[in-house]
N, C-alpha and C. Protein backbone atom coordinates (compact mmCIF):
# COMPACT_ATOMS: atom_id res chain seq x y z
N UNK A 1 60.07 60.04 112.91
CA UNK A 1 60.36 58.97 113.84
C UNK A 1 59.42 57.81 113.57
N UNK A 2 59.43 56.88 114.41
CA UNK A 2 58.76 55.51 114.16
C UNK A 2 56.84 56.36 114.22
N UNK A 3 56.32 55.15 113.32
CA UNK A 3 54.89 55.70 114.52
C UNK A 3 54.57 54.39 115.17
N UNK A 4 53.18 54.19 115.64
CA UNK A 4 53.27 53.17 116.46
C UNK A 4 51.68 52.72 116.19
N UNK A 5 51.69 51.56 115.48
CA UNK A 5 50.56 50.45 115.56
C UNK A 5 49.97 48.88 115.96
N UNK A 6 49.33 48.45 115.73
CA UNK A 6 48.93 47.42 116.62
C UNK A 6 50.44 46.48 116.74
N UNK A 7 50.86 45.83 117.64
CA UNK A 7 51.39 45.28 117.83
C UNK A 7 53.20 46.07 118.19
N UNK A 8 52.91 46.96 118.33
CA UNK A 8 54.51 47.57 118.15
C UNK A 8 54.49 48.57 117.66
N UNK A 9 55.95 49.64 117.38
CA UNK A 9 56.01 50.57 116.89
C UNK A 9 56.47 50.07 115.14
N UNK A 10 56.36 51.22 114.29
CA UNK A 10 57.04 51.19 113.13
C UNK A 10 57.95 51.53 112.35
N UNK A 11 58.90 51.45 111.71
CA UNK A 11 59.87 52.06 111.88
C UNK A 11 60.10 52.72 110.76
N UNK A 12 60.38 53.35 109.47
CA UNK A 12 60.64 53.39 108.25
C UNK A 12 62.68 53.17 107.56
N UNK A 13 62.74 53.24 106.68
CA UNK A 13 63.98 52.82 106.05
C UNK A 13 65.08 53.79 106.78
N UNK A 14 64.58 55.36 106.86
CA UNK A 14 65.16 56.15 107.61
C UNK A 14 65.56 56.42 108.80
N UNK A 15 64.47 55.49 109.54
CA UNK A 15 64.24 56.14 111.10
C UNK A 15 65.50 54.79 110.99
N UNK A 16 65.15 53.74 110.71
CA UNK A 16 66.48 52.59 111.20
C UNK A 16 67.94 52.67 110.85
N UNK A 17 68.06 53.74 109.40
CA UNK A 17 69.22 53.64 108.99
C UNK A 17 70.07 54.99 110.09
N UNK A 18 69.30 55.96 110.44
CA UNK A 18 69.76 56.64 110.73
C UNK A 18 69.92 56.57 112.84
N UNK A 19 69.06 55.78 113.46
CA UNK A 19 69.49 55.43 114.59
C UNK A 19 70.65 54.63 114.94
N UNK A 20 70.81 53.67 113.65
CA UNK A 20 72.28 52.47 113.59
C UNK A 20 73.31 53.24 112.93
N UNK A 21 72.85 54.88 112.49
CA UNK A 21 74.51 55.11 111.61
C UNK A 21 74.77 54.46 110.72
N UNK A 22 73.89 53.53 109.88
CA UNK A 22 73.91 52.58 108.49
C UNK A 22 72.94 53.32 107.11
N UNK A 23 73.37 53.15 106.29
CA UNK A 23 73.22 53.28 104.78
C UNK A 23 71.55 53.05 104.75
N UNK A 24 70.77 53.38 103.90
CA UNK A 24 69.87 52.58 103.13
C UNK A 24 70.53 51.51 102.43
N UNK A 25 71.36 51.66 101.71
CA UNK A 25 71.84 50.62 101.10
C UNK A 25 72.34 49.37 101.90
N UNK A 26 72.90 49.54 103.20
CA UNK A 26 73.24 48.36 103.87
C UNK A 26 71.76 47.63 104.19
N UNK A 27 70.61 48.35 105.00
CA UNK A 27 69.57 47.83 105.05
C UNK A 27 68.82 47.22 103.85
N UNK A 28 69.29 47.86 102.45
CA UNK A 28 68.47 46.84 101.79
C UNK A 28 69.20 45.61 101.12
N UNK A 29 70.60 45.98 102.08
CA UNK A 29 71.11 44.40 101.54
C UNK A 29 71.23 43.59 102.22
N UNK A 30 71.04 43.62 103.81
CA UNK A 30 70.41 43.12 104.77
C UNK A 30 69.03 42.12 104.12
N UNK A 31 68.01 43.24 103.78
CA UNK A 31 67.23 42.71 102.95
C UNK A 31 66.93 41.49 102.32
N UNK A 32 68.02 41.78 101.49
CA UNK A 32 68.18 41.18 100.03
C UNK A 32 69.17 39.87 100.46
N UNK A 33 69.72 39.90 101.40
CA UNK A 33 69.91 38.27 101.81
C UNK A 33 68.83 37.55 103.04
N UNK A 34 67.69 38.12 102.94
CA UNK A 34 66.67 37.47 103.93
C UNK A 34 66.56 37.75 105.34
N UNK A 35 67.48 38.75 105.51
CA UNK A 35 67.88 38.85 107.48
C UNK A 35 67.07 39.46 107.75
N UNK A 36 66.16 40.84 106.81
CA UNK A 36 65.45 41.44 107.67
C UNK A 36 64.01 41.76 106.47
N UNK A 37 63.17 41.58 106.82
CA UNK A 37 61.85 41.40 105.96
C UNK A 37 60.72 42.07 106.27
N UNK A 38 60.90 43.80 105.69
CA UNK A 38 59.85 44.83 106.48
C UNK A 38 58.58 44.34 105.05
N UNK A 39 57.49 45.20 106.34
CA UNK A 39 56.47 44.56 105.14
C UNK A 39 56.80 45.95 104.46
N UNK A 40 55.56 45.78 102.93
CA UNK A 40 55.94 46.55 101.90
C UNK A 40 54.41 47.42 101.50
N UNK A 41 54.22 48.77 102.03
CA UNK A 41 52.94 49.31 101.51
C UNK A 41 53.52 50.63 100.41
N UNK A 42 53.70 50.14 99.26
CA UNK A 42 53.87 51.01 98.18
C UNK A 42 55.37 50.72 97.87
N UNK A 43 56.12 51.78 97.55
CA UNK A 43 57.30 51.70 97.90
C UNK A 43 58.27 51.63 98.72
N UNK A 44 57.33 52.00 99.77
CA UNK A 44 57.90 52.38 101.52
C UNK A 44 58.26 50.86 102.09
N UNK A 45 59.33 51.03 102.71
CA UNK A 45 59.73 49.79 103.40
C UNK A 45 59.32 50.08 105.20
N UNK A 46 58.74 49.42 105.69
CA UNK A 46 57.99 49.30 107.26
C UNK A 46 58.37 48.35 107.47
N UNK A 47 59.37 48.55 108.94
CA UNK A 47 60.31 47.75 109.76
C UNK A 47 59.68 47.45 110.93
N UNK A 48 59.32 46.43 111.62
CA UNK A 48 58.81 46.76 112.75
C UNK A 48 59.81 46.23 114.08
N UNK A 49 59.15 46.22 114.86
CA UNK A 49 60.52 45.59 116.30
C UNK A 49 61.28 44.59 116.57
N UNK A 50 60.84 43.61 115.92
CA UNK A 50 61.67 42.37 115.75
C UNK A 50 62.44 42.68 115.05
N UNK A 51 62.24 43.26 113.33
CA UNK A 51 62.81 44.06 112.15
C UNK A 51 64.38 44.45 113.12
N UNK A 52 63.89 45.62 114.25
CA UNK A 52 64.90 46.10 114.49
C UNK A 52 66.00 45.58 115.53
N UNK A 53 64.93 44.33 116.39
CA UNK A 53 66.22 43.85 116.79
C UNK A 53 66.62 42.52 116.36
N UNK A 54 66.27 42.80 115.02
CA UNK A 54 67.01 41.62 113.95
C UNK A 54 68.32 42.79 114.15
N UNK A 55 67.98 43.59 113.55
CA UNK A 55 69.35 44.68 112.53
C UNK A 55 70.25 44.45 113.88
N UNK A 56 70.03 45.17 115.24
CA UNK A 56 71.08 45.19 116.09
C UNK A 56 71.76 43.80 116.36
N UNK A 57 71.14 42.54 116.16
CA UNK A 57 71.71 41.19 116.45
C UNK A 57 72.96 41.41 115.12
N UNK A 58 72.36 41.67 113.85
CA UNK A 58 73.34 41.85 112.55
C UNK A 58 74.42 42.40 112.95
N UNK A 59 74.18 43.71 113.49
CA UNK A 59 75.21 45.22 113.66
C UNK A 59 76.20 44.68 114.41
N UNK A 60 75.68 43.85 115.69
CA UNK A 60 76.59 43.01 116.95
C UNK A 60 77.11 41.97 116.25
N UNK A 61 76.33 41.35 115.35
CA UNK A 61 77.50 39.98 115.12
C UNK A 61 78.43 40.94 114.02
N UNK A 62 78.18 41.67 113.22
CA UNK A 62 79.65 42.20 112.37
C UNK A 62 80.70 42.94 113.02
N UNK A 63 80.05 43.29 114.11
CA UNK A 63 81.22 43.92 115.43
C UNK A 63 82.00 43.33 115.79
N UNK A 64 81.67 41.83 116.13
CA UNK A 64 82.72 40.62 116.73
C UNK A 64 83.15 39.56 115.38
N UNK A 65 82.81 40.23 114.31
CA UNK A 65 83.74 39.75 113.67
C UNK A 65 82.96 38.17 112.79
N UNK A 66 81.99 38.10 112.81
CA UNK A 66 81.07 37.36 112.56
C UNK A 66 80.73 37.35 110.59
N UNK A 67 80.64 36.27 110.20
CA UNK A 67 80.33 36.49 108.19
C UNK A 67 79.13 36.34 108.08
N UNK A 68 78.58 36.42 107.16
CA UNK A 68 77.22 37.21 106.79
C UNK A 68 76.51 35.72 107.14
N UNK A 69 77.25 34.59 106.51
CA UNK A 69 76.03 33.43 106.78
C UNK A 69 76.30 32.78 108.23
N UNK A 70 77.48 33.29 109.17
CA UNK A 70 77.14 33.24 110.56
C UNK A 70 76.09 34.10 110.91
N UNK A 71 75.89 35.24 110.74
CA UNK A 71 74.73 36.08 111.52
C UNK A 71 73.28 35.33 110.77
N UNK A 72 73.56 34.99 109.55
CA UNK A 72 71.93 33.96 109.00
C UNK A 72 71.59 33.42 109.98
N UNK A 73 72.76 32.71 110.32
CA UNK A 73 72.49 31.07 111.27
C UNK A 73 72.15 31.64 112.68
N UNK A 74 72.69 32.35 113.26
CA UNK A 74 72.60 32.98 114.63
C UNK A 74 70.67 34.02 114.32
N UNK A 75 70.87 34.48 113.13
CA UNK A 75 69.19 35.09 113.00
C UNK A 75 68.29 33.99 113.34
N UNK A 76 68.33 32.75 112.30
CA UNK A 76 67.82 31.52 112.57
C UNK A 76 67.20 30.91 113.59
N UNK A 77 68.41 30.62 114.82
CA UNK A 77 68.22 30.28 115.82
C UNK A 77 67.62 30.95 116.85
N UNK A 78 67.51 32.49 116.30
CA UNK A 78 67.05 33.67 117.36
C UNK A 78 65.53 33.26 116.55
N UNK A 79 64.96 33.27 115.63
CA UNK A 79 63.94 32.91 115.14
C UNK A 79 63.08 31.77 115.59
N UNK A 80 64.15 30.90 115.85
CA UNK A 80 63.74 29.56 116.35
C UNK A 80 63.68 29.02 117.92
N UNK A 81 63.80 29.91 118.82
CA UNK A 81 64.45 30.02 119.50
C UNK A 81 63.29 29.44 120.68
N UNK A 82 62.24 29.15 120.12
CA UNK A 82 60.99 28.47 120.54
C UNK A 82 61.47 26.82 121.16
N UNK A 83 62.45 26.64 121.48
CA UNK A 83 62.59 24.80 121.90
C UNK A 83 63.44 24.36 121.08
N UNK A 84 63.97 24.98 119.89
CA UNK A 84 65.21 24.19 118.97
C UNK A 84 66.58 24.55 119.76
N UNK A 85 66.52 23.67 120.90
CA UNK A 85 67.84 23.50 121.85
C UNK A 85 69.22 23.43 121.28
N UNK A 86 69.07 22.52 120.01
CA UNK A 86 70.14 22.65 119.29
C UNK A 86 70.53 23.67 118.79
N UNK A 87 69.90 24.17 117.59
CA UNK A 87 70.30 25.33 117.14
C UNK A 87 71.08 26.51 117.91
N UNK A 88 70.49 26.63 119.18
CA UNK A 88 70.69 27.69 120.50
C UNK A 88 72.38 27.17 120.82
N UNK A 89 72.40 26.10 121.29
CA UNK A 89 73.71 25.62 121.44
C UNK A 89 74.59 25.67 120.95
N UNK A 90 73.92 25.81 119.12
CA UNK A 90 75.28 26.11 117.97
C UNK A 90 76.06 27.25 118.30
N UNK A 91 74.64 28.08 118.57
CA UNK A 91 74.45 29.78 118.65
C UNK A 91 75.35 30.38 119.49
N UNK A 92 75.34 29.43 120.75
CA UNK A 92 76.36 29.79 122.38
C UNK A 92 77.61 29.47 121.86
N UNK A 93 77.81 28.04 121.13
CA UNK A 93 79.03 27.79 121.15
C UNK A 93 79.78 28.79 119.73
N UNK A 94 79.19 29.18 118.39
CA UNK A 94 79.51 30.23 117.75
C UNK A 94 80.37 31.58 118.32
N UNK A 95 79.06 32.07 119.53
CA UNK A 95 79.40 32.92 120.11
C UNK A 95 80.64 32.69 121.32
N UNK A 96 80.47 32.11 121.89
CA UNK A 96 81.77 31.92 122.71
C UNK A 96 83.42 31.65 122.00
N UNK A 97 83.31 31.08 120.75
CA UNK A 97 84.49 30.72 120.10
C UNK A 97 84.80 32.13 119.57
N UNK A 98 83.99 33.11 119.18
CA UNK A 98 84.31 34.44 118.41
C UNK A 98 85.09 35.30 119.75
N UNK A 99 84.11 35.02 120.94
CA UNK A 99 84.76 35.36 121.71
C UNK A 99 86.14 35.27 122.20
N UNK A 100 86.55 34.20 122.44
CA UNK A 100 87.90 33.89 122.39
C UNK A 100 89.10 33.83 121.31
N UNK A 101 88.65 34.14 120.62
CA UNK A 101 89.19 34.61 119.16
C UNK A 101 89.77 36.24 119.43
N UNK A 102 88.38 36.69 119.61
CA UNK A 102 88.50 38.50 119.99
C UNK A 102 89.46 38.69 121.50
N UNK A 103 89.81 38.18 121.89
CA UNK A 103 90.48 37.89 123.43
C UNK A 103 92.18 37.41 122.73
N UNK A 104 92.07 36.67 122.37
CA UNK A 104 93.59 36.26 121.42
C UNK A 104 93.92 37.69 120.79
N UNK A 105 93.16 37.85 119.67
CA UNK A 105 93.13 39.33 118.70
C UNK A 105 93.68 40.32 120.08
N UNK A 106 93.14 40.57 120.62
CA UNK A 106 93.84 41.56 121.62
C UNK A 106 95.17 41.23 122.20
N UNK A 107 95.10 39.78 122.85
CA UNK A 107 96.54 39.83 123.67
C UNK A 107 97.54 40.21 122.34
N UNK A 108 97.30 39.43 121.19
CA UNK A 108 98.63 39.93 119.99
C UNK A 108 98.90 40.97 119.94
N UNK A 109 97.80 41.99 120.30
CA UNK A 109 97.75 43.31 119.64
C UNK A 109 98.56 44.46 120.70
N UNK A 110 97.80 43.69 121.63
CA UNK A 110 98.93 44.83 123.24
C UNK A 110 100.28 44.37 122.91
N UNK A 111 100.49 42.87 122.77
CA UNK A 111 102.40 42.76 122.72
C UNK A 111 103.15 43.27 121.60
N UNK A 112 102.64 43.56 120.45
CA UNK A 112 102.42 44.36 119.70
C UNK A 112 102.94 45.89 119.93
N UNK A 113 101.90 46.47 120.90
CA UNK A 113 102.04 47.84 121.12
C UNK A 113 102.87 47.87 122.48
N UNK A 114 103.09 46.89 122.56
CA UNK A 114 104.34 46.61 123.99
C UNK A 114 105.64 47.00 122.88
N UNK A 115 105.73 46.05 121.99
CA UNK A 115 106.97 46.00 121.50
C UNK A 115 107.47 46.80 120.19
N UNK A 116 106.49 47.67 119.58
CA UNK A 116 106.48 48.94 119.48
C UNK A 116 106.79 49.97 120.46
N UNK A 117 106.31 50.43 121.51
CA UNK A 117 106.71 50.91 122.44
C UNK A 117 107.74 51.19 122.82
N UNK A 118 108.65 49.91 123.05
CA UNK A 118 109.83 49.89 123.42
C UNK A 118 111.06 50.12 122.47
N UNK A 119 110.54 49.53 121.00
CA UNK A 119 111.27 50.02 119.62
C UNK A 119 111.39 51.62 119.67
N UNK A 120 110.29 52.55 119.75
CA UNK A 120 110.35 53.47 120.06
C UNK A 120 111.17 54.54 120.89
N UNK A 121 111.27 54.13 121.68
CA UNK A 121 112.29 54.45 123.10
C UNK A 121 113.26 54.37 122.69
N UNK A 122 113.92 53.09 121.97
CA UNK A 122 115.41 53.27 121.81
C UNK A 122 115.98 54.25 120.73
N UNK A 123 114.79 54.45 119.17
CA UNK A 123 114.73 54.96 118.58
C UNK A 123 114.63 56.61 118.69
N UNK A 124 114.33 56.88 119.41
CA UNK A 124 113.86 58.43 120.26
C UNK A 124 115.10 58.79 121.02
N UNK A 125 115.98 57.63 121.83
CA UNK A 125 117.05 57.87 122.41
C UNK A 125 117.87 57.72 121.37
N UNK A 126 117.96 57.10 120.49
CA UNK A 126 119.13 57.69 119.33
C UNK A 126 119.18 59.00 118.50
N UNK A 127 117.61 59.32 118.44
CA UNK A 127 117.56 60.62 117.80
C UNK A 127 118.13 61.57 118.58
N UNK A 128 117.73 61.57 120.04
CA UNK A 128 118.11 62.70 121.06
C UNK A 128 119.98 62.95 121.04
N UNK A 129 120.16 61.54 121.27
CA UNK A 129 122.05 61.17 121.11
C UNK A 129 122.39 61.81 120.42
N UNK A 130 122.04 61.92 118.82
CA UNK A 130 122.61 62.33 117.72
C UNK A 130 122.28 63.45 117.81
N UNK A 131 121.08 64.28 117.60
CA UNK A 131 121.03 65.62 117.98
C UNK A 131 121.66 66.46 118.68
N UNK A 132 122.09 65.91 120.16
CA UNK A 132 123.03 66.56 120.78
C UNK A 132 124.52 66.35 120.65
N UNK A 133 124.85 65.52 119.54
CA UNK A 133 126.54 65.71 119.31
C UNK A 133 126.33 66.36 118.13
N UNK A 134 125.43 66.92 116.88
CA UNK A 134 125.59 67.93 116.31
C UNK A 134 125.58 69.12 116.47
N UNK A 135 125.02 69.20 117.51
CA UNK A 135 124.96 70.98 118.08
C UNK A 135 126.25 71.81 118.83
């Protein structure tokens, strides 16, 4: 598990990949585009708490559907998040537009399974029809 030193706990490559259900390999490509920057004693990669709720900000923006250099920009602003009003604003309005995006994505998707549904039914009542004038 993590251990815990000045400033926070620590995390290693394992303890993070395996609490998020993610790869080593996703974390070190996380990495390897700048999102998450454990320090380095040997070969061992040491994540610490920001580290990790960098990764969950990542994990959440690829949930809603978010591209790798939206979650940069949204890391950014969480970085910056010290008085760069702007940035924050990009950040809300990013997030609110994904939102309503994911809200559309659904209504299509129920009328969808509305109108499947009902394809179904008639399809099921023709099978039944026909079944019972062969017997």
């Amino acid at each position: 598990m993590s251990a815990k030193a000045s400033g926070g706990h620590i995390y290693t490559i394992g303890d993070l990949a395996d609490f998020f259900g993610i790869t080593h390999r996703a974390l070190r490509f996380y990495e390897d585009k700048g999102m998450l920057k454990p320090r380095r004693v040997g070969q061992k990669r040491l994540y610490s708490n920001k580290d990790r709720t960098k990764l969950r900000l990542i994990l959440n923006g690829k949930q809603i559907g978010m591209t790798i250099r939206e979650i940069q920009d949204f890391l950014e602003s969480y970085e910056l998040r010290d008085g760069n009003d702007g940035q924050m604003r990009k950040a809300l309005a990013k997030i609110r537009s994904q939102r309503l995006l994911l809200k559309q994505r659904r209504e299509s998707i129920d009328i969808s399974l509305r109108e499947l549904e009902r394809v179904e039914k008639i399809i099921a009542g023709m099978v039944e029809a026909g079944a019972s004038i062969d017997e």
